[in-house]
Protein backbone atom coordinates (compact mmCIF):
# COMPACT_ATOMS: atom_id res chain seq x y z
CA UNK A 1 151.47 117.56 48.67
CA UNK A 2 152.53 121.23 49.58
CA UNK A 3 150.19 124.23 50.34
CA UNK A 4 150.98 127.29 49.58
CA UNK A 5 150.80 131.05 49.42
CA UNK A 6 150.87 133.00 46.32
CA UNK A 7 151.20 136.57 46.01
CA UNK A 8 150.22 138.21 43.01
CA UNK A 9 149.22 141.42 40.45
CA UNK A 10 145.43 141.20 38.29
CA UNK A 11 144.06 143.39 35.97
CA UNK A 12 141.72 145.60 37.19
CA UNK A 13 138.13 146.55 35.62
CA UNK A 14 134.80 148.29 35.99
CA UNK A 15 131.65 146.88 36.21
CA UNK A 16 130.58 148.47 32.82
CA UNK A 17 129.15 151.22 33.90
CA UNK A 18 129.88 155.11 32.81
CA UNK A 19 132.29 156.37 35.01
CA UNK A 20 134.01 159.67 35.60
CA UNK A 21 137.03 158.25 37.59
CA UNK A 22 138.23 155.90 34.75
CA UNK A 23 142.21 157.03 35.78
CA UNK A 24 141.73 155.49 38.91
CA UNK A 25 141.46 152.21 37.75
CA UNK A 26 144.88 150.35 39.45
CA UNK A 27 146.29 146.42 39.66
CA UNK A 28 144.75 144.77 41.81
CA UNK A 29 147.59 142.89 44.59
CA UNK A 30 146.00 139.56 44.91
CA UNK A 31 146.99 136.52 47.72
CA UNK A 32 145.54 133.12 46.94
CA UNK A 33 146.62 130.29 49.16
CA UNK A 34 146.12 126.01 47.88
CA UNK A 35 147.44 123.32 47.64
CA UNK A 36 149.90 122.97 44.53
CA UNK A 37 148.69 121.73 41.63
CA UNK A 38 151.01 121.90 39.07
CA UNK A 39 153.95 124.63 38.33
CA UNK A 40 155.24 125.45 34.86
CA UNK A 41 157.38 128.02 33.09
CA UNK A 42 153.99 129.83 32.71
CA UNK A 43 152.16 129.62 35.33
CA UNK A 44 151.72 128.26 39.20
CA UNK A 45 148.01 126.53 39.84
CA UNK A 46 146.59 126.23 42.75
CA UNK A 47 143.43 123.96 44.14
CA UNK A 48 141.11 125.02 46.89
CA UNK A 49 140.92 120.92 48.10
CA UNK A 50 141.57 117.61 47.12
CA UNK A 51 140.08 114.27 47.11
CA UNK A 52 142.11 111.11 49.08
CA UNK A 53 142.15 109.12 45.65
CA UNK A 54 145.21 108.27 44.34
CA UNK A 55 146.39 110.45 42.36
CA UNK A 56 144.04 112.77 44.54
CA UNK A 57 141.39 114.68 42.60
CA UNK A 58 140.97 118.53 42.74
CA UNK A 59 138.60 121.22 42.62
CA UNK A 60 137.91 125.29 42.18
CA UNK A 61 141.56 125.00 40.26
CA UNK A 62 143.12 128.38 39.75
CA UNK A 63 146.61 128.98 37.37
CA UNK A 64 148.19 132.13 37.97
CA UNK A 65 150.70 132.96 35.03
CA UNK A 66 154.25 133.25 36.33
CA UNK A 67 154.86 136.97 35.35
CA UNK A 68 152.01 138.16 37.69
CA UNK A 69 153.94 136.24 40.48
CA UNK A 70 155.30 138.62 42.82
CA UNK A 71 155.97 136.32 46.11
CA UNK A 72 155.25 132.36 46.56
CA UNK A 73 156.34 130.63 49.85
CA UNK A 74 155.12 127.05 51.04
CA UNK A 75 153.08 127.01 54.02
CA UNK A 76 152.45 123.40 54.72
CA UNK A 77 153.64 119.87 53.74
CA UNK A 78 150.62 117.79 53.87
């Protein structure tokens, strides 16, 4: 089971309310780090922990898409 580091680009909102400012809305550069899920064509998720059943268990899952990806490197083989 690998952890991991994922760098990555979101979309960026307000909270709804009237602004002034709305051209300084920008991506947001995101790193999320977790133990590898699963990795397709379409996206990389990640889980914040894992059970010791076999297959282990997962929680707080999180799947990046792939085209928002702009860095992954492993940190840890656990």
């Amino acid at each position: 089971m690998e952890i991991i580091v994922v760098e990555w680009t979101d979309a960026a909102g307000s909270d709804g309310t009237w602004s002034e400012n709305a051209g300084d809305l920008e991506p947001a550069r995101i790193t999320s780090v977790g133990f590898l899920v699963k990795e397709t064509k379409r996206a990389i998720t990640l889980g914040q922990s894992r059970d010791d059943n076999r297959p282990p268990k997962f929680d707080n899952l999180l799947a990046i898409p792939r085209h928002a990806v702009t860095r992954r490197a492993p940190l840890v083989e656990v």
